[in-house]
PDB file of N, CA and C in Angstrom:
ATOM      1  N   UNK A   1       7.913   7.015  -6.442  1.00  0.00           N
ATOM      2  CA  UNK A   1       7.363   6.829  -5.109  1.00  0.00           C
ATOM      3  C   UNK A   1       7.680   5.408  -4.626  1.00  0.00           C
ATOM      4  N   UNK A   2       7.896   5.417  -3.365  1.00  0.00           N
ATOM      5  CA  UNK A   2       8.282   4.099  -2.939  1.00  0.00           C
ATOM      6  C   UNK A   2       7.033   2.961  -2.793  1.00  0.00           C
ATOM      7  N   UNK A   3       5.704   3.343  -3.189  1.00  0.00           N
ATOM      8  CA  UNK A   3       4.673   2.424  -3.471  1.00  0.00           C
ATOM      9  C   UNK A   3       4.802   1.724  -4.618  1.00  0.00           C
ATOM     10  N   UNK A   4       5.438   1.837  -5.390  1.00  0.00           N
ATOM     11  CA  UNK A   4       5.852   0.719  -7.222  1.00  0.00           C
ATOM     12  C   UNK A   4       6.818   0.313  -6.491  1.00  0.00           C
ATOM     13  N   UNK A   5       8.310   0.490  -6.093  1.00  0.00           N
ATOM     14  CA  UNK A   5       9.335  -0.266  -5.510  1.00  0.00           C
ATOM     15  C   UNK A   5       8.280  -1.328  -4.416  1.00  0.00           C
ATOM     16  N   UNK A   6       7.953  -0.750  -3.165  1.00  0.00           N
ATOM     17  CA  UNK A   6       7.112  -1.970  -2.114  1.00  0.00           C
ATOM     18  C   UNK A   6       6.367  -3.027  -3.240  1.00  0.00           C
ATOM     19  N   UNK A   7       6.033  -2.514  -4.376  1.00  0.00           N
ATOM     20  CA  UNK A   7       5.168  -3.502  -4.930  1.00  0.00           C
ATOM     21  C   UNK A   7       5.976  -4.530  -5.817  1.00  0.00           C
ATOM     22  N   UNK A   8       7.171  -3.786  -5.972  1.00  0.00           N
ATOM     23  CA  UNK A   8       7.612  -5.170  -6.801  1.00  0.00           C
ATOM     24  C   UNK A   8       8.188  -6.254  -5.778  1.00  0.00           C
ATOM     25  N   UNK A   9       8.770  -5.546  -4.736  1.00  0.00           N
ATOM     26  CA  UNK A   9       9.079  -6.683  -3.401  1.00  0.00           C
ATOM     27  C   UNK A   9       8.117  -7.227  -3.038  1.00  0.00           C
ATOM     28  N   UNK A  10       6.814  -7.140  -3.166  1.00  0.00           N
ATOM     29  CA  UNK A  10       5.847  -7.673  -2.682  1.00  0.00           C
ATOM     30  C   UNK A  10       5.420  -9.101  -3.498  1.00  0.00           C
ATOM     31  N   UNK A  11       5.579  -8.106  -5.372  1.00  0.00           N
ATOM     32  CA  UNK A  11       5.366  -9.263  -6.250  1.00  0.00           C
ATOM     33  C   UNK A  11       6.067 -10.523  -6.017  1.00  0.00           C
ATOM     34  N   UNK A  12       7.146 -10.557  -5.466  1.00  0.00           N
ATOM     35  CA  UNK A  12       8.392 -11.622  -5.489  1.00  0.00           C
ATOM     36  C   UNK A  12       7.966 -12.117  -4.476  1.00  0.00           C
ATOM     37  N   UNK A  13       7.272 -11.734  -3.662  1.00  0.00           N
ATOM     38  CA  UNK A  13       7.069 -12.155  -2.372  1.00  0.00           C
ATOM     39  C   UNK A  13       5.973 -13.368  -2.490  1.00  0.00           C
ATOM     40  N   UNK A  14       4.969 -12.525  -2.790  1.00  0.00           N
ATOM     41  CA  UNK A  14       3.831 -13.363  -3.288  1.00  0.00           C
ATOM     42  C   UNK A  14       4.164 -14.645  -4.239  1.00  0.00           C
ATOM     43  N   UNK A  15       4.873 -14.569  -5.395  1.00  0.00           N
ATOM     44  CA  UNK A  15       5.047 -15.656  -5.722  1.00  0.00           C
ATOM     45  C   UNK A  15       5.828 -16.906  -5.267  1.00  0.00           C
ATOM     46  N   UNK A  16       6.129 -16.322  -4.162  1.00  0.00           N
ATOM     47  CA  UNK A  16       7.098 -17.879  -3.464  1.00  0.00           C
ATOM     48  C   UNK A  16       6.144 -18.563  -2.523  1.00  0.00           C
ATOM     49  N   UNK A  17       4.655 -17.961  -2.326  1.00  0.00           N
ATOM     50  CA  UNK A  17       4.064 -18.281  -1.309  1.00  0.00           C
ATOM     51  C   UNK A  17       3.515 -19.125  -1.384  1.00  0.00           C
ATOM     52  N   UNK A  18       2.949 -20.455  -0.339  1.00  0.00           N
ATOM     53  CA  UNK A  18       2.323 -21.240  -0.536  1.00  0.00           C
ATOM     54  C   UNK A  18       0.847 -21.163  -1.086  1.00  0.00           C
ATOM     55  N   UNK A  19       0.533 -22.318  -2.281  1.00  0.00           N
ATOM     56  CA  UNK A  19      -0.794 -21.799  -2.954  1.00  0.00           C
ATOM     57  C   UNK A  19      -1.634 -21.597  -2.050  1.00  0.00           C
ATOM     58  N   UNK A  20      -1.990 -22.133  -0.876  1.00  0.00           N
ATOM     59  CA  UNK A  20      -3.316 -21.853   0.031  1.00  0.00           C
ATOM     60  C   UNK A  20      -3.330 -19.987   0.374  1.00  0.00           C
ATOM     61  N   UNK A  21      -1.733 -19.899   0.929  1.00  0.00           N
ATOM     62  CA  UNK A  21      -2.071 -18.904   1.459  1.00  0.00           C
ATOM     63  C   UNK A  21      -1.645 -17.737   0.349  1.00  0.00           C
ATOM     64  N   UNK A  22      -1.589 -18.169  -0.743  1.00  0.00           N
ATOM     65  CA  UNK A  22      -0.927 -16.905  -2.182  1.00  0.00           C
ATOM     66  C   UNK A  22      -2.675 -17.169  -2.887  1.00  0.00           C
ATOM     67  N   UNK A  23      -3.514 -18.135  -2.816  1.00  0.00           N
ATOM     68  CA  UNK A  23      -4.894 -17.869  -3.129  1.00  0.00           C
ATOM     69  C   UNK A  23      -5.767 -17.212  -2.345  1.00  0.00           C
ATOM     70  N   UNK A  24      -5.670 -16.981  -0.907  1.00  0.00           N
ATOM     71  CA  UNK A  24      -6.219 -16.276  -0.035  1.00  0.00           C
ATOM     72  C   UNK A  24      -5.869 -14.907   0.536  1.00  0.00           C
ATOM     73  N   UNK A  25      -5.391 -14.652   1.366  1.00  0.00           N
ATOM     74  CA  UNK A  25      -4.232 -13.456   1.722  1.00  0.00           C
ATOM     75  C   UNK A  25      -3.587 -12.866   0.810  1.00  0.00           C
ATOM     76  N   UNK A  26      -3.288 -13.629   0.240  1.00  0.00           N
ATOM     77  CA  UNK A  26      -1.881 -13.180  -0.810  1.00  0.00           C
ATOM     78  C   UNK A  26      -2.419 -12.070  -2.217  1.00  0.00           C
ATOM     79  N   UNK A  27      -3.994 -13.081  -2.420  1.00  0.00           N
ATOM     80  CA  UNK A  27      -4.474 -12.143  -3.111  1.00  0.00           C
ATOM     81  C   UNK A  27      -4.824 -10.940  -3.018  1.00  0.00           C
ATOM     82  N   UNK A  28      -5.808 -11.185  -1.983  1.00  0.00           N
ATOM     83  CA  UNK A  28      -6.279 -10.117  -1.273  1.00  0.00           C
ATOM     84  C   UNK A  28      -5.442  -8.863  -1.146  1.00  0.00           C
ATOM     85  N   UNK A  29      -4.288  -9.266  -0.498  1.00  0.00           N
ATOM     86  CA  UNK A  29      -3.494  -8.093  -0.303  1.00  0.00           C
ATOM     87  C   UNK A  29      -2.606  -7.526  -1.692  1.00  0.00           C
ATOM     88  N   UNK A  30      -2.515  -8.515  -3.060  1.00  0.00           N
ATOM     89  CA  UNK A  30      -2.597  -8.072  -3.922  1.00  0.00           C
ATOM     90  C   UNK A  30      -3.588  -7.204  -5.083  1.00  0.00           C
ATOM     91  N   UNK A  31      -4.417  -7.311  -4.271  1.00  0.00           N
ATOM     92  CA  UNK A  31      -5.884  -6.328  -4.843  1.00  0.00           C
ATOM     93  C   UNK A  31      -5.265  -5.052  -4.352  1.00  0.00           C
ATOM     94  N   UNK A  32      -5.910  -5.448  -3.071  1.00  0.00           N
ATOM     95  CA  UNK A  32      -5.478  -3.759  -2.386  1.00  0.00           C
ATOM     96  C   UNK A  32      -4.422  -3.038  -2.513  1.00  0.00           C
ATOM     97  N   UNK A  33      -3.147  -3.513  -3.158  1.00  0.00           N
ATOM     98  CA  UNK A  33      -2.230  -2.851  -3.469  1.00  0.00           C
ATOM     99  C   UNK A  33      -2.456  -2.384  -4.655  1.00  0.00           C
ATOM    100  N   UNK A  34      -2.555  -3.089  -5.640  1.00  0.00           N
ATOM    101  CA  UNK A  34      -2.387  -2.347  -7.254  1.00  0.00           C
ATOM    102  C   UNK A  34      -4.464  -1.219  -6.411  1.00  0.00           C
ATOM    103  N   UNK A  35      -5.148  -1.152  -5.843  1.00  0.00           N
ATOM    104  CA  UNK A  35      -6.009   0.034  -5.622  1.00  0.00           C
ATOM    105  C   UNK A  35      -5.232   0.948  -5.264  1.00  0.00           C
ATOM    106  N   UNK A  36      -4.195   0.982  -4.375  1.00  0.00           N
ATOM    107  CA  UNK A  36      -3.493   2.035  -3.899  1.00  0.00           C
ATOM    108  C   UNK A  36      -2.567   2.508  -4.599  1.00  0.00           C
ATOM    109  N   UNK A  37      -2.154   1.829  -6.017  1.00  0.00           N
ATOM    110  CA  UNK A  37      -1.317   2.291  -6.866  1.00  0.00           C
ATOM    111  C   UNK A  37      -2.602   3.246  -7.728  1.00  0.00           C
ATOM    112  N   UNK A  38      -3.364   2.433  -8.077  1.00  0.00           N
ATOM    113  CA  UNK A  38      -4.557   2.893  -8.853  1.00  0.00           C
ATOM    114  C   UNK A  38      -4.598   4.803  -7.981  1.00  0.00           C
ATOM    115  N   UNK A  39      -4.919   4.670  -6.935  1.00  0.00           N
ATOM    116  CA  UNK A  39      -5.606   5.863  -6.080  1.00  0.00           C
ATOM    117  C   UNK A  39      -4.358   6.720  -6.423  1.00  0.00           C
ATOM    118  N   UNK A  40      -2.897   6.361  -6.076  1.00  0.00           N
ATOM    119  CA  UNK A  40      -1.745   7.563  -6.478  1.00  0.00           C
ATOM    120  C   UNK A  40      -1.555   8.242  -7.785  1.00  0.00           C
ATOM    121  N   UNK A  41      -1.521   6.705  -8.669  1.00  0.00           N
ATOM    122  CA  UNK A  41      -2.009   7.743  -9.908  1.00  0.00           C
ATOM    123  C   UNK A  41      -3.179   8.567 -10.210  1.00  0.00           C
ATOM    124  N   UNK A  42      -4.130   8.631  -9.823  1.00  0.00           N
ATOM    125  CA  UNK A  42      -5.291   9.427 -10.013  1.00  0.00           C
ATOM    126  C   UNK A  42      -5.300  10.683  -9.429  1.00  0.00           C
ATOM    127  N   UNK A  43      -4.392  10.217  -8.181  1.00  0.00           N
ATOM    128  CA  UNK A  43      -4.498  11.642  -7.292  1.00  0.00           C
ATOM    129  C   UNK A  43      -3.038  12.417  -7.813  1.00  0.00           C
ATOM    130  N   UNK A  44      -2.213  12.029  -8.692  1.00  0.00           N
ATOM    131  CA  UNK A  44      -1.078  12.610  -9.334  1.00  0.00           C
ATOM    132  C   UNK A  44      -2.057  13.848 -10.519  1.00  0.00           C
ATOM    133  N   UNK A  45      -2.867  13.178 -11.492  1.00  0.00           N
ATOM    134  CA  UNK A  45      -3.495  13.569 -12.053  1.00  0.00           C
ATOM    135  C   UNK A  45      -4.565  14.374 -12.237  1.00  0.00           C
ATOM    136  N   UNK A  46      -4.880  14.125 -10.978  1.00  0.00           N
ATOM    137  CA  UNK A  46      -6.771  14.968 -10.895  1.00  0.00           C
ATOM    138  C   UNK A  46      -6.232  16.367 -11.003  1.00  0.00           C
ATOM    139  N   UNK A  47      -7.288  17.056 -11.665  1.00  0.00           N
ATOM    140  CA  UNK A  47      -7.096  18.913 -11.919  1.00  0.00           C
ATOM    141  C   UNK A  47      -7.642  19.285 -10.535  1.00  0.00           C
ATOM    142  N   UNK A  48      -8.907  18.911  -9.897  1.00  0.00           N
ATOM    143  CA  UNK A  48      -9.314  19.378  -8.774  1.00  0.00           C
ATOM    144  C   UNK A  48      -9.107  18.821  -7.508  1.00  0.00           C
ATOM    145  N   UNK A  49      -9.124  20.100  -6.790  1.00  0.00           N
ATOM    146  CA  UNK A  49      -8.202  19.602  -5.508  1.00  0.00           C
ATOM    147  C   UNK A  49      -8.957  18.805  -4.219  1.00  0.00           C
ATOM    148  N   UNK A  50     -10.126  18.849  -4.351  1.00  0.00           N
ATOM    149  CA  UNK A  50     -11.050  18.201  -3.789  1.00  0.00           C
ATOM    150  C   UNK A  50     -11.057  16.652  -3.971  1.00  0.00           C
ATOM    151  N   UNK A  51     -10.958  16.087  -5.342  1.00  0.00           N
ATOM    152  CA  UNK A  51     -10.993  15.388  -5.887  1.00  0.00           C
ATOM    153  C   UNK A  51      -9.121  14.476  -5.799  1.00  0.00           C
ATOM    154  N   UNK A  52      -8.325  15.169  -5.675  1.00  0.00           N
ATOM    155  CA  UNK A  52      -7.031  15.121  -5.385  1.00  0.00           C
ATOM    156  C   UNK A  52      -7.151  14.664  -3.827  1.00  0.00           C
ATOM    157  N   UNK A  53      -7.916  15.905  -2.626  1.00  0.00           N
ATOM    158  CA  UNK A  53      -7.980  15.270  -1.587  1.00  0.00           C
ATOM    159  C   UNK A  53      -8.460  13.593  -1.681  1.00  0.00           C
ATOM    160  N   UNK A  54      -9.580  13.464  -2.145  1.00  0.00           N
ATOM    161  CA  UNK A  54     -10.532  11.987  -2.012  1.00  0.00           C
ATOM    162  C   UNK A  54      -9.378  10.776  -2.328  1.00  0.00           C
ATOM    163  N   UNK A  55      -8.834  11.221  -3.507  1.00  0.00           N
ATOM    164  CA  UNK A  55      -8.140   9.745  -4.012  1.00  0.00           C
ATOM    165  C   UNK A  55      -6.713   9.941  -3.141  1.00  0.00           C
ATOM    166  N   UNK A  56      -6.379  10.892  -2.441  1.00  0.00           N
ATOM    167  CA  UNK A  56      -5.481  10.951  -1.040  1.00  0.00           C
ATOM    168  C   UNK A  56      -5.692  10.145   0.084  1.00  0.00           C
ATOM    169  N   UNK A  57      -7.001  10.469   0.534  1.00  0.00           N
ATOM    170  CA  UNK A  57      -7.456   9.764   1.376  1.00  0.00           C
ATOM    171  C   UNK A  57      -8.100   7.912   1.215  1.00  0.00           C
ATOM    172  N   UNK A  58      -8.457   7.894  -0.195  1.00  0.00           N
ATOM    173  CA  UNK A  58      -8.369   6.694   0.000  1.00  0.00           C
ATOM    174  C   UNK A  58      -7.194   5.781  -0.136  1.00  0.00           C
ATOM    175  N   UNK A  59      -6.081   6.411  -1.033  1.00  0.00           N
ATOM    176  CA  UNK A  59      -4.874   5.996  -0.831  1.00  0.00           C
ATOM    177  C   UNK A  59      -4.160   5.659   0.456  1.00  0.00           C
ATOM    178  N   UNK A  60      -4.026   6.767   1.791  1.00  0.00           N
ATOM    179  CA  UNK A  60      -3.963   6.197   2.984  1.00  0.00           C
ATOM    180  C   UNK A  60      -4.759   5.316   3.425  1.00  0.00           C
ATOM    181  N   UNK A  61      -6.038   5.025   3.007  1.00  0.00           N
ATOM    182  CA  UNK A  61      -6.953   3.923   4.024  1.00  0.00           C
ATOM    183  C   UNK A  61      -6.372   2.501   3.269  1.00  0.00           C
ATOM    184  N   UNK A  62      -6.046   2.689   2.359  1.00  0.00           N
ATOM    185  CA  UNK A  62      -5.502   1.267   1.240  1.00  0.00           C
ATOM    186  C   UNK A  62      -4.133   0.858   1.998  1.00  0.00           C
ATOM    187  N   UNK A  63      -3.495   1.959   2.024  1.00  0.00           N
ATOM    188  CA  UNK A  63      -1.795   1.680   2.740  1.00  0.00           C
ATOM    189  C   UNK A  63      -2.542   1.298   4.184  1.00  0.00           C
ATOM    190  N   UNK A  64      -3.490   1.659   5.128  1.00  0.00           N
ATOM    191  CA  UNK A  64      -3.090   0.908   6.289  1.00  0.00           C
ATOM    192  C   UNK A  64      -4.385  -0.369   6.212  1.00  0.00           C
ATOM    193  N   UNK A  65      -4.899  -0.682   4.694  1.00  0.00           N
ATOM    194  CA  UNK A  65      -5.360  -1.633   5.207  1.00  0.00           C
ATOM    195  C   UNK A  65      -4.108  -2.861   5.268  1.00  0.00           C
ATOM    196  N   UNK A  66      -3.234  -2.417   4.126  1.00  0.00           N
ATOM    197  CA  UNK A  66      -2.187  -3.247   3.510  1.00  0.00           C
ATOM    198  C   UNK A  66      -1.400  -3.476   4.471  1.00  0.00           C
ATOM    199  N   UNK A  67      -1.243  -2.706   5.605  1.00  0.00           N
ATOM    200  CA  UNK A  67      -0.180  -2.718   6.563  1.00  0.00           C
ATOM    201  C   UNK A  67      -0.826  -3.822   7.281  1.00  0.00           C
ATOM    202  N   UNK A  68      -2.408  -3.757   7.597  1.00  0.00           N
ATOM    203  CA  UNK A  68      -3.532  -4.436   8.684  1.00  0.00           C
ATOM    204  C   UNK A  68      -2.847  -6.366   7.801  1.00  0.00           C
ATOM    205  N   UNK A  69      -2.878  -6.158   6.832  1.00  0.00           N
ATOM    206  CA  UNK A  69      -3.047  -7.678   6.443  1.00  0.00           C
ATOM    207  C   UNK A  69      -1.695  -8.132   6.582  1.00  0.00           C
ATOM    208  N   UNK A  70      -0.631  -7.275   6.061  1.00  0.00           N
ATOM    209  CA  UNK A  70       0.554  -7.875   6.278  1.00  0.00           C
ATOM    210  C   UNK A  70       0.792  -8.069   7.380  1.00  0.00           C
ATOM    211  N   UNK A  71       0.537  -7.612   9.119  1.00  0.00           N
ATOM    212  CA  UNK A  71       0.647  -8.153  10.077  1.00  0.00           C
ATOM    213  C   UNK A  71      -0.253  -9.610  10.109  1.00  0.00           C
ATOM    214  N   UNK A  72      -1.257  -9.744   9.649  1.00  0.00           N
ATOM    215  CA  UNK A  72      -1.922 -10.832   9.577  1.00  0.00           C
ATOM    216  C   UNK A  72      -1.327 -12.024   9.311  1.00  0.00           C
ATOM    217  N   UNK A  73      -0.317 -11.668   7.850  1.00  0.00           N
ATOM    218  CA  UNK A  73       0.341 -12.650   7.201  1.00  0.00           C
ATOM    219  C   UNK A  73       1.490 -13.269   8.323  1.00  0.00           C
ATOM    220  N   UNK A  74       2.104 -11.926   8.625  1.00  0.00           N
ATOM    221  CA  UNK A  74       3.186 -12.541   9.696  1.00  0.00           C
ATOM    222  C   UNK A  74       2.719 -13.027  10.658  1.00  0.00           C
ATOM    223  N   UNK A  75       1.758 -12.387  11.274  1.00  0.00           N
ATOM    224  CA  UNK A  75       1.217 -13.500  12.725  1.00  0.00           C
ATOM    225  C   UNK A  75       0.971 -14.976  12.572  1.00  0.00           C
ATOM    226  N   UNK A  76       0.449 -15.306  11.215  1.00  0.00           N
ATOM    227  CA  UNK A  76      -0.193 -16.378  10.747  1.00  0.00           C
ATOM    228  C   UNK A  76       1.510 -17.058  10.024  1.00  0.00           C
ATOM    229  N   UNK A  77       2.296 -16.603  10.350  1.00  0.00           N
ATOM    230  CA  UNK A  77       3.715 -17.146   9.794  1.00  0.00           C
ATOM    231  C   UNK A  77       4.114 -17.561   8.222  1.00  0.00           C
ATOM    232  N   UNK A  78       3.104 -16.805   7.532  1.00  0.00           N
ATOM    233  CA  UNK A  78       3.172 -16.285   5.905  1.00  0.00           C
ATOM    234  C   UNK A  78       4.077 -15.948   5.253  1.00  0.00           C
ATOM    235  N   UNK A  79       4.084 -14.740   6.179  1.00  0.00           N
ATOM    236  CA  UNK A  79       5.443 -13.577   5.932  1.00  0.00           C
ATOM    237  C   UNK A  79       6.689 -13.991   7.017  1.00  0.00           C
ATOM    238  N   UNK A  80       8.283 -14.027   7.023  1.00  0.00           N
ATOM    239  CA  UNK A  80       8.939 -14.089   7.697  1.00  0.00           C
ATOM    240  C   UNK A  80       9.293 -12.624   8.559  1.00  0.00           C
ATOM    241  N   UNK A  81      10.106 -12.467   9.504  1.00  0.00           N
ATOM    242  CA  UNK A  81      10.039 -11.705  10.270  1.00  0.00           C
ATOM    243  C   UNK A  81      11.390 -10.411   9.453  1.00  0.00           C
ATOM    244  N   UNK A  82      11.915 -11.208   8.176  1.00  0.00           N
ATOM    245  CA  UNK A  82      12.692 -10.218   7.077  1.00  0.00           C
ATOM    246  C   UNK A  82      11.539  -9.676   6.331  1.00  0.00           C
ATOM    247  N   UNK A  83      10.856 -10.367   5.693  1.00  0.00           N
ATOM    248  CA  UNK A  83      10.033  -9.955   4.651  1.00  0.00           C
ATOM    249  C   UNK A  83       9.063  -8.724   5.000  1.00  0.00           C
ATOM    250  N   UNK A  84       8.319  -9.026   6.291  1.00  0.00           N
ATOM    251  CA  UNK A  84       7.595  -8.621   6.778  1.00  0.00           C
ATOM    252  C   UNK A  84       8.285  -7.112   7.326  1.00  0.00           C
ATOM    253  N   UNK A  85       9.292  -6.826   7.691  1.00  0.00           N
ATOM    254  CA  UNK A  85      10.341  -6.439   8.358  1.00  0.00           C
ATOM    255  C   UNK A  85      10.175  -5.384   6.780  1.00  0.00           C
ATOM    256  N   UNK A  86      10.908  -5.539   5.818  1.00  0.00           N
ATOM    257  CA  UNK A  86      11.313  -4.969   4.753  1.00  0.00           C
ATOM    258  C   UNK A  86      10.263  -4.000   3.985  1.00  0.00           C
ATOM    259  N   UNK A  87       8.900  -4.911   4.091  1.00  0.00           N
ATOM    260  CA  UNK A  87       7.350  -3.939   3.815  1.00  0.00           C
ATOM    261  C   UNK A  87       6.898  -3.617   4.209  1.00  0.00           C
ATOM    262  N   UNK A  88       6.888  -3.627   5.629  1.00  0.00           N
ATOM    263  CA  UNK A  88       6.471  -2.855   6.745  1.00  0.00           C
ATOM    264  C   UNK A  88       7.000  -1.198   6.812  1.00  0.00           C
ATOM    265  N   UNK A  89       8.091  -1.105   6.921  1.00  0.00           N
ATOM    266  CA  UNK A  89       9.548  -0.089   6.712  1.00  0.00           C
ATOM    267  C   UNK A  89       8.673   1.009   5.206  1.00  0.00           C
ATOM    268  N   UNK A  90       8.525  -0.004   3.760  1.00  0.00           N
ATOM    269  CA  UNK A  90       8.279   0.738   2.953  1.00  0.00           C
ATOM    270  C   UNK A  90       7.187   1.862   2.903  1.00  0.00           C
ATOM    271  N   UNK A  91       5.912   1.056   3.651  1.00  0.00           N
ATOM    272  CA  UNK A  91       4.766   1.035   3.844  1.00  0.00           C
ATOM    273  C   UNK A  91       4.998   2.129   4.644  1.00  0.00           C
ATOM    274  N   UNK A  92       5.368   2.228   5.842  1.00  0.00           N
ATOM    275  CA  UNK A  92       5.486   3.253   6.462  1.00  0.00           C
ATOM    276  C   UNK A  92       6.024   4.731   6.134  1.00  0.00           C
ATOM    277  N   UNK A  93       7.156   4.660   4.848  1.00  0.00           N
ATOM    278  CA  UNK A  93       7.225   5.436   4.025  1.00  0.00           C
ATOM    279  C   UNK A  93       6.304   6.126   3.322  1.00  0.00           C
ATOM    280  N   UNK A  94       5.891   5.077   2.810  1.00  0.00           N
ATOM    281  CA  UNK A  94       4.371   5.313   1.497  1.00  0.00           C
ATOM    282  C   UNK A  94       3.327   6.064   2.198  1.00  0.00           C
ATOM    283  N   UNK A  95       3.604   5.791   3.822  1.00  0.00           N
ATOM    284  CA  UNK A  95       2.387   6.887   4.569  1.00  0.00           C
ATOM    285  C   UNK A  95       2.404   7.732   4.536  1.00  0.00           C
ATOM    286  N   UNK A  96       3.731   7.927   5.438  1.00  0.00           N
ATOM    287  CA  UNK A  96       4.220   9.292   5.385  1.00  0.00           C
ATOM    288  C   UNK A  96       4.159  10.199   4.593  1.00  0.00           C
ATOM    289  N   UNK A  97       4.548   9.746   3.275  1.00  0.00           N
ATOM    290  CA  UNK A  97       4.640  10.295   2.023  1.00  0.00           C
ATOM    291  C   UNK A  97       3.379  10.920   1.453  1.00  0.00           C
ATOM    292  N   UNK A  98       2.091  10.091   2.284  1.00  0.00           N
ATOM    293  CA  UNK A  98       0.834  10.476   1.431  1.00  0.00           C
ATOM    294  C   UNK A  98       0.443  11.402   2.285  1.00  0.00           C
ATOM    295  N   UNK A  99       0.458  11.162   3.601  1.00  0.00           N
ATOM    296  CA  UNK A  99       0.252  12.355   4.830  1.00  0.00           C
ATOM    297  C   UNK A  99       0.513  13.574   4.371  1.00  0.00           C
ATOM    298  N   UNK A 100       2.043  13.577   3.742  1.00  0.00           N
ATOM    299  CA  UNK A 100       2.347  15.160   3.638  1.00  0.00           C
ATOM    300  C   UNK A 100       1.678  15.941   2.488  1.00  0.00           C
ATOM    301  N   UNK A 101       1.617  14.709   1.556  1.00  0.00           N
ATOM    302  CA  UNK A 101       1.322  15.424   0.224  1.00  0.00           C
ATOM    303  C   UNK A 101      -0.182  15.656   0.408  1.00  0.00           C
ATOM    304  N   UNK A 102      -1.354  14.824   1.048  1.00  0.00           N
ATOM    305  CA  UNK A 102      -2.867  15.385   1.793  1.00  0.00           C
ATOM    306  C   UNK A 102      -2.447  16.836   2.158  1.00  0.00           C
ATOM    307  N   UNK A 103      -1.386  16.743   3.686  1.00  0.00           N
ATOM    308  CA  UNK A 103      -1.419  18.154   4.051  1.00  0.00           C
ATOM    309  C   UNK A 103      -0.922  18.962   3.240  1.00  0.00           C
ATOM    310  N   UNK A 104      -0.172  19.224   2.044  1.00  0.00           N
ATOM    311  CA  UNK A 104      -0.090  20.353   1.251  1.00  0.00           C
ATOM    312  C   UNK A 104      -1.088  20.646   0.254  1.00  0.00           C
ATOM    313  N   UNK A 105      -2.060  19.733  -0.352  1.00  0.00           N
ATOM    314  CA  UNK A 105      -2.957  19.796  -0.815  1.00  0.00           C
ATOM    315  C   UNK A 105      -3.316  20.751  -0.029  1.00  0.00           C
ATOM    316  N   UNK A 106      -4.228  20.510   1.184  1.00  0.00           N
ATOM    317  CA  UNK A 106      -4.835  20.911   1.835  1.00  0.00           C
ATOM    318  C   UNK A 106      -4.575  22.264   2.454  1.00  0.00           C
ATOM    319  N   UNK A 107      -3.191  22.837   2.810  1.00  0.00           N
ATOM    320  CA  UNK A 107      -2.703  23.825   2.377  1.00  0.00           C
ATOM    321  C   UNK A 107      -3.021  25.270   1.435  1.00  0.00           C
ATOM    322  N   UNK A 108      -3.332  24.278   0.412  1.00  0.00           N
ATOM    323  CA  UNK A 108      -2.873  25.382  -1.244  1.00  0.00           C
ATOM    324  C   UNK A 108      -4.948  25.377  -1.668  1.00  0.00           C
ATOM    325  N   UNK A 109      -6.136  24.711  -0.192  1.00  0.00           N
ATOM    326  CA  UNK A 109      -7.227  25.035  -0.871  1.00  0.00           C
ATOM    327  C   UNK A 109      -7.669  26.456  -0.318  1.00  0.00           C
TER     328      UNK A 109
END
């Protein structure tokens, strides 16, 4: 899934960042990512489909909080208009991706 690829561009990302803003933001938005890795694997795994929905749905609310901060970063001139540019793109993938797989869940209850 293109959520482990966004994350290792992200890792690289994060570490070039200035300490103020790689102790603040940087973290932050490194939490919420490894949750949304956390939520895909779980929802790869879960036997029930209910339970498959939940960690679906919080997986999308994680991807657009991640999207919410990385505009933050770039507004605040964190992120460059490549970087930002490059995870934005993934991210938008990673939605998509979770959208469909919710709606086939949802589908097959």
């Amino acid at each position: 899934m293109r959520a482990k690829q966004a994350y290792q561009i992200w890792h690289q990302y994060l570490s070039n960042l200035k300490r103020p803003d790689r102790d603040t933001i940087g973290i932050k938005i490194d939490d919420i990512f490894l949750s949304l890795l956390e939520f895909i694997f779980r929802a790869c795994f879960a036997y029930d489909k209910f339970e498959k929905l939940s960690m679906l749905s919080q997986a999308i609310a994680k991807n657009d909080l991640i999207k919410f901060f990385l505009q933050i970063s770039w507004e605040q001139k964190i992120l460059d208009h490549k970087q930002y540019g490059s995870l934005i793109l993934l991210f938008d993938e990673v939605g998509r991706q979770l959208y469909g797989w919710k709606k086939d869940t949802q589908e097959k209850l």
